[in-house]
C-alpha atoms as a PDB file:
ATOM      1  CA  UNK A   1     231.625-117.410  14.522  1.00  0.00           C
ATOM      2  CA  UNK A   2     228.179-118.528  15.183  1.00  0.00           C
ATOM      3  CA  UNK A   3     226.103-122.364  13.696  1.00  0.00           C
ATOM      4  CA  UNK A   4     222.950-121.995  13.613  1.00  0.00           C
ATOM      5  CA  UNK A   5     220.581-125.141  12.938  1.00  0.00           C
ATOM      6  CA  UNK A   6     217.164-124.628  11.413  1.00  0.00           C
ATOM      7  CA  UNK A   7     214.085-126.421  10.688  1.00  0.00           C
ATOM      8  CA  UNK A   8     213.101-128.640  13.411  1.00  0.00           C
ATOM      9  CA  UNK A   9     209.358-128.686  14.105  1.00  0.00           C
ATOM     10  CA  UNK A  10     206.954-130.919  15.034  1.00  0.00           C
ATOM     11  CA  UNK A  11     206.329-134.263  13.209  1.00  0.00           C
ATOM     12  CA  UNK A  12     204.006-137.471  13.162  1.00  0.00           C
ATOM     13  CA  UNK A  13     205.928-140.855  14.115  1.00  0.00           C
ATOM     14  CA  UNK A  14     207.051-142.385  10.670  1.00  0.00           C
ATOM     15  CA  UNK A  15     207.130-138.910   9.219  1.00  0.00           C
ATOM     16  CA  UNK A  16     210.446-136.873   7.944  1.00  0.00           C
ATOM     17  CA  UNK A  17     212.214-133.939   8.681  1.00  0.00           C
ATOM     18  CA  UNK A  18     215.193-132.263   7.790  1.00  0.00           C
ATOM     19  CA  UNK A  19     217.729-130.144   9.875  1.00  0.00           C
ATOM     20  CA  UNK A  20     220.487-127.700   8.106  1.00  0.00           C
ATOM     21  CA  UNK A  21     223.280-125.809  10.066  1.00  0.00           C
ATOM     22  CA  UNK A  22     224.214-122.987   8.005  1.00  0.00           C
ATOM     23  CA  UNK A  23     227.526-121.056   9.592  1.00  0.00           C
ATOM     24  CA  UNK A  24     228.480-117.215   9.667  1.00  0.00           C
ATOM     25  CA  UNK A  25     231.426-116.033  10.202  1.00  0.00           C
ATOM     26  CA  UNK A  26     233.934-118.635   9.152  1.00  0.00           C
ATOM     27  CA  UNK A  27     233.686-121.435   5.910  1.00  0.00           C
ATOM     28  CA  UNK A  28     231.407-124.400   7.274  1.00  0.00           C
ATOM     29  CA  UNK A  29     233.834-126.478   4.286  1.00  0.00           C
ATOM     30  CA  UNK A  30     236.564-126.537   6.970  1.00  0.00           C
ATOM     31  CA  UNK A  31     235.246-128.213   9.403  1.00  0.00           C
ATOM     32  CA  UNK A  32     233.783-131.591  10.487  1.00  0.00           C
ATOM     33  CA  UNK A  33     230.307-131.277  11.505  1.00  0.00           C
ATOM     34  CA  UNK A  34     228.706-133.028  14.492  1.00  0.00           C
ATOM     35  CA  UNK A  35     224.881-133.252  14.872  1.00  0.00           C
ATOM     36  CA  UNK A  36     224.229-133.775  18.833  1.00  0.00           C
ATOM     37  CA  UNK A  37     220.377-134.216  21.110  1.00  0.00           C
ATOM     38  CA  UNK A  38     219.201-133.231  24.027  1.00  0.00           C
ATOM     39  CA  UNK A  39     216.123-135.085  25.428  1.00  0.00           C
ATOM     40  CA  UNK A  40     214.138-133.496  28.672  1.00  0.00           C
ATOM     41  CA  UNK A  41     215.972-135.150  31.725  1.00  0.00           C
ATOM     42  CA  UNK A  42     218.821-136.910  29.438  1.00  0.00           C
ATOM     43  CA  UNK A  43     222.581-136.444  28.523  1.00  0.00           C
ATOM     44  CA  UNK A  44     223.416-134.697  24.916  1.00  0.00           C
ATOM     45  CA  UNK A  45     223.920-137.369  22.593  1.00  0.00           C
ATOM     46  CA  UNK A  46     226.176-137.916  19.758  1.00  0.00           C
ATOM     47  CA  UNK A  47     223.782-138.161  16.488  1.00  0.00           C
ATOM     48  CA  UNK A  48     225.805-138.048  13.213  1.00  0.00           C
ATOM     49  CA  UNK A  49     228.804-136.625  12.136  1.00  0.00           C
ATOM     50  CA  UNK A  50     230.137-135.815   8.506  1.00  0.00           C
ATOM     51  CA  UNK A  51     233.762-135.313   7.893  1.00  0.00           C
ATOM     52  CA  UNK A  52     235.034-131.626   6.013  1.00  0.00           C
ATOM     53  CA  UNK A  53     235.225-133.514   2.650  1.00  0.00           C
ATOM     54  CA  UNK A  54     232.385-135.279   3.417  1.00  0.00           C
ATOM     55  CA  UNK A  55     233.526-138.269   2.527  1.00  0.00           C
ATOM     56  CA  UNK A  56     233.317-139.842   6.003  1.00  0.00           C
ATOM     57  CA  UNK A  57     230.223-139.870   8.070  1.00  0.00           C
ATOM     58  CA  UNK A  58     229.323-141.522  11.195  1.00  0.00           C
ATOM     59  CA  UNK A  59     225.964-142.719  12.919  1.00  0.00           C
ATOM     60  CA  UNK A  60     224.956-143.649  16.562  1.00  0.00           C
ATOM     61  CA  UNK A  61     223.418-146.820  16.518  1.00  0.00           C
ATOM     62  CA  UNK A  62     220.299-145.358  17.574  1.00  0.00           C
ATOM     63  CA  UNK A  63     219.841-144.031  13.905  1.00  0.00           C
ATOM     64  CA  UNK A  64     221.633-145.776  11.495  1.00  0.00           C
ATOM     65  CA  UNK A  65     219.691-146.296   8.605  1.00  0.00           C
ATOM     66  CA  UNK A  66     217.129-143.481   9.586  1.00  0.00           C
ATOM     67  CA  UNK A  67     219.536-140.452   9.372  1.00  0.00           C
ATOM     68  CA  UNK A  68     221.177-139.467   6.902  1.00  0.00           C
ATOM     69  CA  UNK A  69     223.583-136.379   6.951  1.00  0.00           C
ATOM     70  CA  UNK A  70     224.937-134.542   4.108  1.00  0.00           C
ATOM     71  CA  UNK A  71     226.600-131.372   3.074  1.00  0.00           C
ATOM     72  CA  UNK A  72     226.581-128.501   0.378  1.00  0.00           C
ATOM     73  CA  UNK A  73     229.728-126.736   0.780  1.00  0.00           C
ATOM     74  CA  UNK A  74     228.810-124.074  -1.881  1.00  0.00           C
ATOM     75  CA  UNK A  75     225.889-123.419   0.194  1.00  0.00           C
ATOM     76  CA  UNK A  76     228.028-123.177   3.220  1.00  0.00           C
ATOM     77  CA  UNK A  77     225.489-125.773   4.731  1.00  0.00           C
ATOM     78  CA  UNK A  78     225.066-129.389   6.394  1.00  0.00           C
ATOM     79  CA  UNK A  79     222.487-131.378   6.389  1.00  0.00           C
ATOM     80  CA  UNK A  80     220.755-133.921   8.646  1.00  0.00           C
ATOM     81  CA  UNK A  81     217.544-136.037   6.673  1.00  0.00           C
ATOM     82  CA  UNK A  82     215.352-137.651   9.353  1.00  0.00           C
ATOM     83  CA  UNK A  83     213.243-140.415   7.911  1.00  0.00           C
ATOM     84  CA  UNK A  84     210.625-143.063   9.777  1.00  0.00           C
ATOM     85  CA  UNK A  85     211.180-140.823  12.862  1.00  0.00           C
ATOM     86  CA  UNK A  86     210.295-141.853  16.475  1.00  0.00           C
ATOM     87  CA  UNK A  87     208.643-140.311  19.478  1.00  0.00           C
ATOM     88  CA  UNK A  88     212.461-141.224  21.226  1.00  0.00           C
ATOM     89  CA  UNK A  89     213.647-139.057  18.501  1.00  0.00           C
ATOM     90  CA  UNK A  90     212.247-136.013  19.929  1.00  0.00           C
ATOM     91  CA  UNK A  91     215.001-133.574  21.258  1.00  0.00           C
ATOM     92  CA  UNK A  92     216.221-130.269  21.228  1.00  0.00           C
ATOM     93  CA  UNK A  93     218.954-131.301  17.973  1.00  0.00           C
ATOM     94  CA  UNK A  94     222.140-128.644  18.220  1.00  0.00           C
ATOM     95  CA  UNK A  95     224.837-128.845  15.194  1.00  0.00           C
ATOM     96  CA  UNK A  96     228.310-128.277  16.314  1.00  0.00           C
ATOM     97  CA  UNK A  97     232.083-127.820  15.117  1.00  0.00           C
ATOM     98  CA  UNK A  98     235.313-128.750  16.637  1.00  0.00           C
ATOM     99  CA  UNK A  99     238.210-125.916  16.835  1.00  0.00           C
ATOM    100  CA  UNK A 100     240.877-127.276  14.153  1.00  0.00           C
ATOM    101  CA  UNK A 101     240.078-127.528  10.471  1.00  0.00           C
ATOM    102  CA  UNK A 102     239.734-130.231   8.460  1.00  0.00           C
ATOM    103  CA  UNK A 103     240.064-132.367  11.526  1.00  0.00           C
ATOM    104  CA  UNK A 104     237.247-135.579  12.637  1.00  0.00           C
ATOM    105  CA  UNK A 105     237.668-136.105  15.896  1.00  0.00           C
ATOM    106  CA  UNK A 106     238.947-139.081  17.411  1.00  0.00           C
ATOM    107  CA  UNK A 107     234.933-139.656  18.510  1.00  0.00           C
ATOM    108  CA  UNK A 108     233.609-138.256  16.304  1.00  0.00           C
ATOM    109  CA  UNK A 109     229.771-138.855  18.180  1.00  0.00           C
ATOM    110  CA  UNK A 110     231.647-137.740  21.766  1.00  0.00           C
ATOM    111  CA  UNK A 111     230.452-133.527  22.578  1.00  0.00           C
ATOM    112  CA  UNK A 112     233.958-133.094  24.218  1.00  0.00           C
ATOM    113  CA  UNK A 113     235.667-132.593  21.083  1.00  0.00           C
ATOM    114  CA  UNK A 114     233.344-129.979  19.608  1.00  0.00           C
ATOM    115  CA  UNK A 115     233.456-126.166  20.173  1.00  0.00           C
ATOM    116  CA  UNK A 116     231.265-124.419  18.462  1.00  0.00           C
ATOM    117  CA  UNK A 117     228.198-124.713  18.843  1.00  0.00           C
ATOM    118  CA  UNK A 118     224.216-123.966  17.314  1.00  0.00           C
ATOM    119  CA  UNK A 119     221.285-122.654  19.413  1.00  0.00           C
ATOM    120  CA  UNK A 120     219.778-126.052  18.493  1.00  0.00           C
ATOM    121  CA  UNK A 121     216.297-126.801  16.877  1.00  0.00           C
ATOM    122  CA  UNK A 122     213.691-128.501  18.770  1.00  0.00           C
ATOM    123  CA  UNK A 123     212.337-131.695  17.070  1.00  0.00           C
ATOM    124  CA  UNK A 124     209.101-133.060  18.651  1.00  0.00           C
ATOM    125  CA  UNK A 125     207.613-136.488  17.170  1.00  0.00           C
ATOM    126  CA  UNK A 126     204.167-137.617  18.233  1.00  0.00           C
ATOM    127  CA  UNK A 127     202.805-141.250  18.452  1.00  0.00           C
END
């Protein structure tokens, strides 16, 4: 079972990005998806979350009405669309999975509840 979460880069403040997680080994459609950071010197933090369905998603406060995550489940892939990003946004972003299908967990933002994990994408924005 592997995640693995692509196209991060390197990115002027204000400008836009966007991350997918793409799975092998198991169908991504089963599962929640969590979208997690890692600044230099900081905690992982909860990002986004979108439920199996995706009908439910869920924002830190931090983003909210910058990010925007989606999925294709044909395409076996989710999505996170970073718009008017900052230089705080700049992280190491990792895309994760809990064990149990079709299952949000009860925080949804928390890393606890997740278990699979990406090699994570680094995101750099300059002022």
């Amino acid at each position: 079972v592997q995640l693995q979460g692509v196209w991060g880069g390197l990115v002027q403040a204000g400008g836009s990005l966007r991350l997918s997680c793409a799975a092998s080994g198991f169908t991504l459609d089963y599962y929640a998806i969590g979208w997690f950071r890692q600044a230099p010197g900081k905690e992982r933090e909860g990002v986004s979350c979108i439920s199996s369905s995706g009908g439910s998603t869920y924002y830190a406060d931090s983003v909210k009405g910058r990010l925007t995550i989606s999925r294709d489940n044909a395409k076996n892939t989710v999505y996170l669309q970073m718009n008017d990003l900052k230089p705080e946004d700049t992280a190491v972003y990792y895309c994760a999975a809990p064990s149990e299908r079709r299952w949000v967990p009860p925080q949804p933002l928390h890393s606890s509840a997740y278990h699979f994990w990406g090699q994570g994408t680094q995101v750099t924005v300059s002022s």
